[in-house]
PDB file of N, CA and C in Angstrom:
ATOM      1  N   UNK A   1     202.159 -36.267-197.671  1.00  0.00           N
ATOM      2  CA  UNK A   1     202.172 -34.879-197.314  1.00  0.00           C
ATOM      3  C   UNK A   1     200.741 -34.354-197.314  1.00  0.00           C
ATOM      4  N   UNK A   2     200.703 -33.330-196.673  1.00  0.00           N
ATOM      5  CA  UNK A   2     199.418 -32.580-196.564  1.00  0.00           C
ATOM      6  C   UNK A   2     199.104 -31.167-197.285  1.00  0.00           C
ATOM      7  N   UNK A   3     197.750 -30.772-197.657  1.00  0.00           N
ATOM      8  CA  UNK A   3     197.640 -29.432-198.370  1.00  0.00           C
ATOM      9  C   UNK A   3     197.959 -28.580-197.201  1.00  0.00           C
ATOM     10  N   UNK A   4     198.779 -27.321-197.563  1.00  0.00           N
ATOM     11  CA  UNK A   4     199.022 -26.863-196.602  1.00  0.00           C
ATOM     12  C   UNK A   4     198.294 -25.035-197.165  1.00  0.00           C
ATOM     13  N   UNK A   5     198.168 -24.114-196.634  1.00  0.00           N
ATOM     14  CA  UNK A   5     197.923 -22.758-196.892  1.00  0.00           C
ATOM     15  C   UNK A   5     199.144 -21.862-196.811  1.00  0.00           C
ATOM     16  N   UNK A   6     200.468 -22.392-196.520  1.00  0.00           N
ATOM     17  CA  UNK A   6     201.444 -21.673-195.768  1.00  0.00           C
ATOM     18  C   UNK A   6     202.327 -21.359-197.336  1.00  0.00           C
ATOM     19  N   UNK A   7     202.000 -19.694-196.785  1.00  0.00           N
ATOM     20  CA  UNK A   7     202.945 -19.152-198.258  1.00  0.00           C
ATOM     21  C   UNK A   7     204.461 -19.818-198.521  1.00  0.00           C
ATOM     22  N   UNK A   8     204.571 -19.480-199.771  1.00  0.00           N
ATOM     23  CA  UNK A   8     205.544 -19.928-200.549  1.00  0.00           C
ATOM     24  C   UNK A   8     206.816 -19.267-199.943  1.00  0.00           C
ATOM     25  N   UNK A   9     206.556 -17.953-199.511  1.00  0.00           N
ATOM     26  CA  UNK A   9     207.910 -17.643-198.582  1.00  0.00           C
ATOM     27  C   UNK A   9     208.349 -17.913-197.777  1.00  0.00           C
ATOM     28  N   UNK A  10     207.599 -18.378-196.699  1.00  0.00           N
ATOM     29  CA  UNK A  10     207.941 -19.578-195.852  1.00  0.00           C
ATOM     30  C   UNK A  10     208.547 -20.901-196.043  1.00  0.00           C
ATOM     31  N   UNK A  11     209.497 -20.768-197.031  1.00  0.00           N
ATOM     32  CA  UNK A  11     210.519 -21.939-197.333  1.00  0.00           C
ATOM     33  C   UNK A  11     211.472 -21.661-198.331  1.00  0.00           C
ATOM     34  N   UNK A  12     212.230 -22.247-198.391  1.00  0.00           N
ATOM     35  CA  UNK A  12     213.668 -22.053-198.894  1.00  0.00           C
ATOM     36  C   UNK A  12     213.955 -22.431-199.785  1.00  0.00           C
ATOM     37  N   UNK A  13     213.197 -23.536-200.236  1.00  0.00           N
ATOM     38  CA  UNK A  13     213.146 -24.596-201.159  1.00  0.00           C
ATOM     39  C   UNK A  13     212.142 -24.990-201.839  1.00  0.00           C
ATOM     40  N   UNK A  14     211.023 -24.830-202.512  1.00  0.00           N
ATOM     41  CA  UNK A  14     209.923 -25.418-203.224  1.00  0.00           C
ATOM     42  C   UNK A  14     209.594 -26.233-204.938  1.00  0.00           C
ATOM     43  N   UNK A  15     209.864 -27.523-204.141  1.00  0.00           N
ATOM     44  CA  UNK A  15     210.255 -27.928-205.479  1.00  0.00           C
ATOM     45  C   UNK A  15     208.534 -28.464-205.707  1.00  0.00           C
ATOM     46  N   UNK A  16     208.424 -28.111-207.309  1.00  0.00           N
ATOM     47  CA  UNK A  16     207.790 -28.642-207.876  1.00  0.00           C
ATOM     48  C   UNK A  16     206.924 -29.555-209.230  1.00  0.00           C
ATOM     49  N   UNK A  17     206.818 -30.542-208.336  1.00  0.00           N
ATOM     50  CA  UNK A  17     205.807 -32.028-209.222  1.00  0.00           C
ATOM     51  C   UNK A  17     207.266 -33.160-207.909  1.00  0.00           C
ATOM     52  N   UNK A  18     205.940 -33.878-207.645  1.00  0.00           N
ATOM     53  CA  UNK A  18     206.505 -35.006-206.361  1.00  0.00           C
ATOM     54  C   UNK A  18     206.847 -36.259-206.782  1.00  0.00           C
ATOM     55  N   UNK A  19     206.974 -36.499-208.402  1.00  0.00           N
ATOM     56  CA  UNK A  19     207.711 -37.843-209.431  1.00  0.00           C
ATOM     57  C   UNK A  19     209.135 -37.969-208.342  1.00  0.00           C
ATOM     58  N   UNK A  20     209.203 -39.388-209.326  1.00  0.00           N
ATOM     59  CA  UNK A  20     210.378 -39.759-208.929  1.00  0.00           C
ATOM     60  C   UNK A  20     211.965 -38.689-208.503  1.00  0.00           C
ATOM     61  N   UNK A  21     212.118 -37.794-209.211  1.00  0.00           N
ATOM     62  CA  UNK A  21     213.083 -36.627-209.287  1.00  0.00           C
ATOM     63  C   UNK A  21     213.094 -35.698-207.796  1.00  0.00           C
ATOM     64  N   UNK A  22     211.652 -35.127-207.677  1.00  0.00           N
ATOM     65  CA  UNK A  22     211.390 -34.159-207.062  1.00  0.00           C
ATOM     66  C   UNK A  22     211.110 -34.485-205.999  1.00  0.00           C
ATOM     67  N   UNK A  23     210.775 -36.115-205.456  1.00  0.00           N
ATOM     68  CA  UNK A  23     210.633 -36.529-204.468  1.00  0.00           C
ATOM     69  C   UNK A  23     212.220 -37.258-204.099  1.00  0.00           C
ATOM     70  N   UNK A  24     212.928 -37.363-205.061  1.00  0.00           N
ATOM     71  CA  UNK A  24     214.160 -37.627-204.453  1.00  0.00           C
ATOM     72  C   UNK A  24     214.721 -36.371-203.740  1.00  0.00           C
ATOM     73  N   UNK A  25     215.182 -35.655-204.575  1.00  0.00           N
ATOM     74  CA  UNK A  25     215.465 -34.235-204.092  1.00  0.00           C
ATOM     75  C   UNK A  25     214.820 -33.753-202.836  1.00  0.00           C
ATOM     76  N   UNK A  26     213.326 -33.687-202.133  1.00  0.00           N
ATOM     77  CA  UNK A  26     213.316 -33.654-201.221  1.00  0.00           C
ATOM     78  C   UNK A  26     213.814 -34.876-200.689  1.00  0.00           C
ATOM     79  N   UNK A  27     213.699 -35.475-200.289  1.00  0.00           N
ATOM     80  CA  UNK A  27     214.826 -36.810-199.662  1.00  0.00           C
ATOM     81  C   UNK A  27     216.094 -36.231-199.004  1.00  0.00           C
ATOM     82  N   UNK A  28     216.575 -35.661-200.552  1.00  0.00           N
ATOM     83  CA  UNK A  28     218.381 -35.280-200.058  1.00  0.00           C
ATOM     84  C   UNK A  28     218.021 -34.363-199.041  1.00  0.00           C
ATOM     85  N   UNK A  29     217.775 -33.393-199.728  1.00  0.00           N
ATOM     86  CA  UNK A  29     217.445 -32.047-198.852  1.00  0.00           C
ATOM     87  C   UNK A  29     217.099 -32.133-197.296  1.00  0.00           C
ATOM     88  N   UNK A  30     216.318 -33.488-196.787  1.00  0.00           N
ATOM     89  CA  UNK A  30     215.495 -33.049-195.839  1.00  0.00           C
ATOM     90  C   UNK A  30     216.246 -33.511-194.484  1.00  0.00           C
ATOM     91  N   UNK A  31     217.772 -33.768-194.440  1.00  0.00           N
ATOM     92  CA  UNK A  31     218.617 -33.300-193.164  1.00  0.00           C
ATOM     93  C   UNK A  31     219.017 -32.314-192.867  1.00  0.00           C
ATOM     94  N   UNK A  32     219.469 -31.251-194.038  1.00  0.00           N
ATOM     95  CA  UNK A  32     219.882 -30.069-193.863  1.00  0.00           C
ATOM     96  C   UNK A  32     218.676 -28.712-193.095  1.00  0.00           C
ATOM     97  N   UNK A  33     219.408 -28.347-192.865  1.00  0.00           N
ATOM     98  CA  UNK A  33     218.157 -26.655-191.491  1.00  0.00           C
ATOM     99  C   UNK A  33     217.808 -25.794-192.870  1.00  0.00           C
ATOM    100  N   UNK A  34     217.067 -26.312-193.868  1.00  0.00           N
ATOM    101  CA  UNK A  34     216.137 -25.718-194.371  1.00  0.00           C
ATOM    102  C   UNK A  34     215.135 -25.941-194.617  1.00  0.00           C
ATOM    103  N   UNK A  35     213.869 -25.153-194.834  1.00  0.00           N
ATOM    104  CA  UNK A  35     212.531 -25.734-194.916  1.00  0.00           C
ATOM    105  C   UNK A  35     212.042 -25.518-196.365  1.00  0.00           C
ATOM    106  N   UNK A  36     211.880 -27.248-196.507  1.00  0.00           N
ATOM    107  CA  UNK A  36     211.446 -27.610-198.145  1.00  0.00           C
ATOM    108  C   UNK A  36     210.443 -27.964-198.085  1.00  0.00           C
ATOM    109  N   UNK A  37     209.316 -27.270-199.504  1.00  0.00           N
ATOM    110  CA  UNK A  37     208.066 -27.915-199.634  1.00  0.00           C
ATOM    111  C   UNK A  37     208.152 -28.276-200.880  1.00  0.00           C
ATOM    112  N   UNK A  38     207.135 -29.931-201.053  1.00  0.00           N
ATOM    113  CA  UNK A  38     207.034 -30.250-202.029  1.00  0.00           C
ATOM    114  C   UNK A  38     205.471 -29.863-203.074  1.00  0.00           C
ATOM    115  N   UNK A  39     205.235 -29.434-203.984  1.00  0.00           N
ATOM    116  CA  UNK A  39     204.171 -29.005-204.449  1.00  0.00           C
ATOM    117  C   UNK A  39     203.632 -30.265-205.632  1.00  0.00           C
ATOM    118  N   UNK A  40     202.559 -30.749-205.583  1.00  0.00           N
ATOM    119  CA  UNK A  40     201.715 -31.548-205.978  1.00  0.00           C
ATOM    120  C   UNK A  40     200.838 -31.736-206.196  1.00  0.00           C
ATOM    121  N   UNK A  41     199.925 -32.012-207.626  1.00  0.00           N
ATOM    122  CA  UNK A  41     198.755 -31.773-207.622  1.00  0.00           C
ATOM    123  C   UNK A  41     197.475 -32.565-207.117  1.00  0.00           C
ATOM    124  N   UNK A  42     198.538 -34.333-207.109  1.00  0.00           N
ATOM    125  CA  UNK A  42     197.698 -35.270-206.950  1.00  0.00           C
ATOM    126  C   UNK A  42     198.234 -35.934-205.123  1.00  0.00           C
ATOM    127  N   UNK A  43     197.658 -36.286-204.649  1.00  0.00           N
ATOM    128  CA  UNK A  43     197.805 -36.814-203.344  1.00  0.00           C
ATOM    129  C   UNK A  43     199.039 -38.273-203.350  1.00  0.00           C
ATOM    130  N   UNK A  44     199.792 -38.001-202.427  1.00  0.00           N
ATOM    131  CA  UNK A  44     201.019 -38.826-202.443  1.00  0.00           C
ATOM    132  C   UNK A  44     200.518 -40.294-202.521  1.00  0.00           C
ATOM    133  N   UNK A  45     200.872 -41.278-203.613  1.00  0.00           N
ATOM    134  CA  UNK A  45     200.382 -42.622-203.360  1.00  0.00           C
ATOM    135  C   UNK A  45     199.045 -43.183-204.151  1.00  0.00           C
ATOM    136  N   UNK A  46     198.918 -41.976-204.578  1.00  0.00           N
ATOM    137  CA  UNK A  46     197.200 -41.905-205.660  1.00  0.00           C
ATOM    138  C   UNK A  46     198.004 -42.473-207.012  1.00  0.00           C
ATOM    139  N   UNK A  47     197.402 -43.620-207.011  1.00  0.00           N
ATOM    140  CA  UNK A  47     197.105 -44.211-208.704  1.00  0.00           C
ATOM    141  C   UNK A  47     196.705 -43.180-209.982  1.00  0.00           C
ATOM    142  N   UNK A  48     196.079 -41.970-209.445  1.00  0.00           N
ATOM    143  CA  UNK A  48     195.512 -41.288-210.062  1.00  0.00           C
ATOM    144  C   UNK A  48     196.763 -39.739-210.564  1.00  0.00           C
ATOM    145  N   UNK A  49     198.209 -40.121-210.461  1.00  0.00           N
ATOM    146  CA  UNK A  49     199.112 -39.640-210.418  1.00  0.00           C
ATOM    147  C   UNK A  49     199.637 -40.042-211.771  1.00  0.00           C
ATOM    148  N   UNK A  50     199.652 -38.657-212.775  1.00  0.00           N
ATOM    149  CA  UNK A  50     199.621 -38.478-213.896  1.00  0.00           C
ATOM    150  C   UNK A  50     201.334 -39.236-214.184  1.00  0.00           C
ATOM    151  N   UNK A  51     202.093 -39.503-213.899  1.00  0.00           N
ATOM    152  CA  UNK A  51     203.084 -39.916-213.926  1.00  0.00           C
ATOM    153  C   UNK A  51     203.358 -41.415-213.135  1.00  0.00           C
ATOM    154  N   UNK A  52     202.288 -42.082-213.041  1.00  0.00           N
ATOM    155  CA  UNK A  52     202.436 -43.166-212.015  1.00  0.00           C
ATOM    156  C   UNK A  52     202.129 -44.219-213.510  1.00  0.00           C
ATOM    157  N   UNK A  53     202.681 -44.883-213.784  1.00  0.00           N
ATOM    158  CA  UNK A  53     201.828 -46.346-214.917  1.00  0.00           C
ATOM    159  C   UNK A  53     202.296 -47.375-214.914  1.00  0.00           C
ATOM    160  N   UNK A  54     202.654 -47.806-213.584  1.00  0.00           N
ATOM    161  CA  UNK A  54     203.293 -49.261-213.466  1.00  0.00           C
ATOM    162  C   UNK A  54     204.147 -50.290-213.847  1.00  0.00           C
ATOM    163  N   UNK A  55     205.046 -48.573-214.522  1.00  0.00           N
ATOM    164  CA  UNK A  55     206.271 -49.850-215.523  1.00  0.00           C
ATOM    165  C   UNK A  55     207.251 -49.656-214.585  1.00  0.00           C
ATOM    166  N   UNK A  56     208.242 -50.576-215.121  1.00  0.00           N
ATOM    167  CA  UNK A  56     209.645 -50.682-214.266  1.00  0.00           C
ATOM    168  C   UNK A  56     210.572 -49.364-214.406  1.00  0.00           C
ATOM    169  N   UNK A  57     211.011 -49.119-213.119  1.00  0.00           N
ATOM    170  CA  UNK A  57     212.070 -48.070-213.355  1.00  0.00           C
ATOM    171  C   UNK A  57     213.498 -48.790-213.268  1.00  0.00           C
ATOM    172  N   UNK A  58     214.272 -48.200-214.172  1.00  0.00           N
ATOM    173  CA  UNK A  58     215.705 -48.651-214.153  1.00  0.00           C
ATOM    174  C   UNK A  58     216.624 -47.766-213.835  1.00  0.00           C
ATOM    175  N   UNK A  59     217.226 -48.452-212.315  1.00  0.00           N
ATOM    176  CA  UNK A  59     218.477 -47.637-211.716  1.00  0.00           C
ATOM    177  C   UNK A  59     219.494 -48.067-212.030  1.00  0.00           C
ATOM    178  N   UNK A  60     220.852 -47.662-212.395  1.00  0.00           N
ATOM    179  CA  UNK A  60     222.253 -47.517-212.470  1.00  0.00           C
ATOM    180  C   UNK A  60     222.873 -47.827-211.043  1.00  0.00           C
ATOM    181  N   UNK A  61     223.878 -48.200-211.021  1.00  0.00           N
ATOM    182  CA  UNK A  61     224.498 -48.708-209.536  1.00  0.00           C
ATOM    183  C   UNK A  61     224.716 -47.019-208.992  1.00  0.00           C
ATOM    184  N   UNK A  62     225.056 -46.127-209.981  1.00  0.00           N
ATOM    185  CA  UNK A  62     225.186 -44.898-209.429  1.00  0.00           C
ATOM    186  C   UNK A  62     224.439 -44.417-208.813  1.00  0.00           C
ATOM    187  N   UNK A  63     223.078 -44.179-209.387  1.00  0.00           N
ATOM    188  CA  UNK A  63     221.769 -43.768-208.606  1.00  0.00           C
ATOM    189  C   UNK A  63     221.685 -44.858-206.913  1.00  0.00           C
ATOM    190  N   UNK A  64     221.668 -45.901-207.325  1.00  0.00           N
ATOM    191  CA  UNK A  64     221.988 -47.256-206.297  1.00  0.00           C
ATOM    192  C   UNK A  64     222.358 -46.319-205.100  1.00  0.00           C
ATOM    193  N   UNK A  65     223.529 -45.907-205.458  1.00  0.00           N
ATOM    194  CA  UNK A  65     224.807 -45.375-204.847  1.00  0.00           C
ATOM    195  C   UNK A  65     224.322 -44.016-203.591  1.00  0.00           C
ATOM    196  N   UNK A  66     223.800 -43.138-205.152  1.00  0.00           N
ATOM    197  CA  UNK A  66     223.166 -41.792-204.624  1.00  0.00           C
ATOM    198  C   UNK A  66     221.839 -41.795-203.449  1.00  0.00           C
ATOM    199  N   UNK A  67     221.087 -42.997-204.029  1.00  0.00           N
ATOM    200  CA  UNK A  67     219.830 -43.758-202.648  1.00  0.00           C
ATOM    201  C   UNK A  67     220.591 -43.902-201.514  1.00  0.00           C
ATOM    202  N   UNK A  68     221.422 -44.914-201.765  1.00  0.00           N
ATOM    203  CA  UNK A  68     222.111 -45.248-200.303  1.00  0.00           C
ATOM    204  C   UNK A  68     222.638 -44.102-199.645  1.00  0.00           C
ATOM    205  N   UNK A  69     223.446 -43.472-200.222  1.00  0.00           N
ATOM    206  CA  UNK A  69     223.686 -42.169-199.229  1.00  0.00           C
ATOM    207  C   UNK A  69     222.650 -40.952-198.712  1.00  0.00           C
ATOM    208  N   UNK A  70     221.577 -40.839-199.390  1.00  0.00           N
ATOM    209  CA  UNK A  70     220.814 -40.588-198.939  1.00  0.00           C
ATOM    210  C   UNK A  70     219.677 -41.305-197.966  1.00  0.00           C
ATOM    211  N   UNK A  71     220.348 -42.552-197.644  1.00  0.00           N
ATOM    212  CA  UNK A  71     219.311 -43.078-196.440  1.00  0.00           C
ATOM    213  C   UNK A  71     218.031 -43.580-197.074  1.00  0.00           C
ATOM    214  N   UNK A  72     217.486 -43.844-197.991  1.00  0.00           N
ATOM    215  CA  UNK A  72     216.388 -44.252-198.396  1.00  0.00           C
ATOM    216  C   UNK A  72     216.809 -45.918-199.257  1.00  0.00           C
ATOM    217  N   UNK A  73     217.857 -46.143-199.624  1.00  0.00           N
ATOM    218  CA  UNK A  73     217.949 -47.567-200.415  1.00  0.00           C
ATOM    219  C   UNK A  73     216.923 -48.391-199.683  1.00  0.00           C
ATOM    220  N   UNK A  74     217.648 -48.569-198.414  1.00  0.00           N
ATOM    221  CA  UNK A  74     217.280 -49.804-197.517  1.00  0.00           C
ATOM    222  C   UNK A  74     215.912 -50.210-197.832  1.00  0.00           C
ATOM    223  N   UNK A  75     214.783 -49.046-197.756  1.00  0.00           N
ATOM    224  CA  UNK A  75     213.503 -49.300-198.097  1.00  0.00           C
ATOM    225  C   UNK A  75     213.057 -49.586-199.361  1.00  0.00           C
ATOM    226  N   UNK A  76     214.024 -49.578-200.614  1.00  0.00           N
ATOM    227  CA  UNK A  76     214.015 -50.045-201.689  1.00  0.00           C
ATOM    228  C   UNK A  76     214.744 -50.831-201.951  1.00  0.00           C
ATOM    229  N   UNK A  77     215.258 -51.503-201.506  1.00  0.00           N
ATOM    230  CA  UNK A  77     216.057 -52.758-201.412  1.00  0.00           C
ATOM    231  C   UNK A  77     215.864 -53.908-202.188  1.00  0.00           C
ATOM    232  N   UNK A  78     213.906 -54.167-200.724  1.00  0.00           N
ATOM    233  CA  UNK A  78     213.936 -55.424-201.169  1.00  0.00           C
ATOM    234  C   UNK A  78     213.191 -55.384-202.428  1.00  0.00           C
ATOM    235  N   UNK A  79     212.455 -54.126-203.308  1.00  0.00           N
ATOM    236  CA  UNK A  79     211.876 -54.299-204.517  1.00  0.00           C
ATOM    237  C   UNK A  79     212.542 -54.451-205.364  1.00  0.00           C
ATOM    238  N   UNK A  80     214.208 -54.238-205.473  1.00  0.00           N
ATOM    239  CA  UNK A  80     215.211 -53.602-206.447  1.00  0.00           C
ATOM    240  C   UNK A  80     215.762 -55.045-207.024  1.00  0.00           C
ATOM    241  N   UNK A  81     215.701 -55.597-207.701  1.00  0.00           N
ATOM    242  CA  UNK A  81     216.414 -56.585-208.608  1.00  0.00           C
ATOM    243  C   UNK A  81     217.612 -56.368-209.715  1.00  0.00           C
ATOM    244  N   UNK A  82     218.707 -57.007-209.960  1.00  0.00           N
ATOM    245  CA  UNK A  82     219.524 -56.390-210.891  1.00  0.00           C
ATOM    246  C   UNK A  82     219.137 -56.730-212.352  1.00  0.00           C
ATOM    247  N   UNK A  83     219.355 -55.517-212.757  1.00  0.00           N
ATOM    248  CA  UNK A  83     219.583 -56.067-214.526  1.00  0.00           C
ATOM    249  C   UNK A  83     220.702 -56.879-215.071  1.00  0.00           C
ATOM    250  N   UNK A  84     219.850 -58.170-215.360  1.00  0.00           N
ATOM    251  CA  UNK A  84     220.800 -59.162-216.041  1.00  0.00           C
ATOM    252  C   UNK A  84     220.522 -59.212-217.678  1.00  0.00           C
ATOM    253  N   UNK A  85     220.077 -58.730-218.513  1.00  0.00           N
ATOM    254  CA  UNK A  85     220.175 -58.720-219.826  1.00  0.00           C
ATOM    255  C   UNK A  85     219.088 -57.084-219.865  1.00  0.00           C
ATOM    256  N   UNK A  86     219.135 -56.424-221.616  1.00  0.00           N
ATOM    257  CA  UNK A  86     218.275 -55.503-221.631  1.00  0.00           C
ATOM    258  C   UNK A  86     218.623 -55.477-222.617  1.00  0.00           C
ATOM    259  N   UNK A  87     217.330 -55.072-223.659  1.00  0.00           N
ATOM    260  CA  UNK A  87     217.694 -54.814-224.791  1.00  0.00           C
ATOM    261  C   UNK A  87     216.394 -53.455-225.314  1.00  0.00           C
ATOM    262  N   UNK A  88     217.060 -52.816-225.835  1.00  0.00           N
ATOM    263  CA  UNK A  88     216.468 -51.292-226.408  1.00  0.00           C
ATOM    264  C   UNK A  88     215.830 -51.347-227.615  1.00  0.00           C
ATOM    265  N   UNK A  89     215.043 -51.622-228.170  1.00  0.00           N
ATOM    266  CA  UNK A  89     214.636 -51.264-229.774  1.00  0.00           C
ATOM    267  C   UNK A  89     213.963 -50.186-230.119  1.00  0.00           C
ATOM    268  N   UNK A  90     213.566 -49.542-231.011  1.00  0.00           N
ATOM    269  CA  UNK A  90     213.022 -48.418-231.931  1.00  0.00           C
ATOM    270  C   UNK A  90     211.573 -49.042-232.447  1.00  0.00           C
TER     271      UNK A  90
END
């Protein structure tokens, strides 16, 4: 995405921080006839993204589920591996 100048009233929707959450959410959102902006401090794809640190994220077949219907799995597909053991400690 790009910095844009275009007021905040000019959209319907402004979600903000572009993490995993807020960039899903635009995802869903972005078939429906409203205009969503996403607000961000760091540039999409920057290492330098206070929430970026290279660990594994773990999806649920549900989330799985919720990707696929939103049209985006496919492109996460081929990174997505299943969990075959996991263990939690303190």
């Amino acid at each position: 995405m790009t910095r844009s100048n275009i007021p905040a009233e000019q959209f319907d929707v402004l979600i903000v921080g572009g993490g995993l959450v807020g960039a899903s959410l635009a995802a869903a959102l972005a078939p429906l006839p409203i205009r969503v902006a996403v607000v961000e401090a760091v540039p999409f794809g920057s290492r330098a993204q206070p929430s970026f640190d290279d660990r594994i994220t773990a999806l649920s077949e549900g989330s799985r589920r919720i990707f696929q219907g939103m049209g985006v799995w496919a492109g996460m597909a081929a990174e997505a591996h299943p969990i075959r053991h996991i263990h939690v400690s303190d």
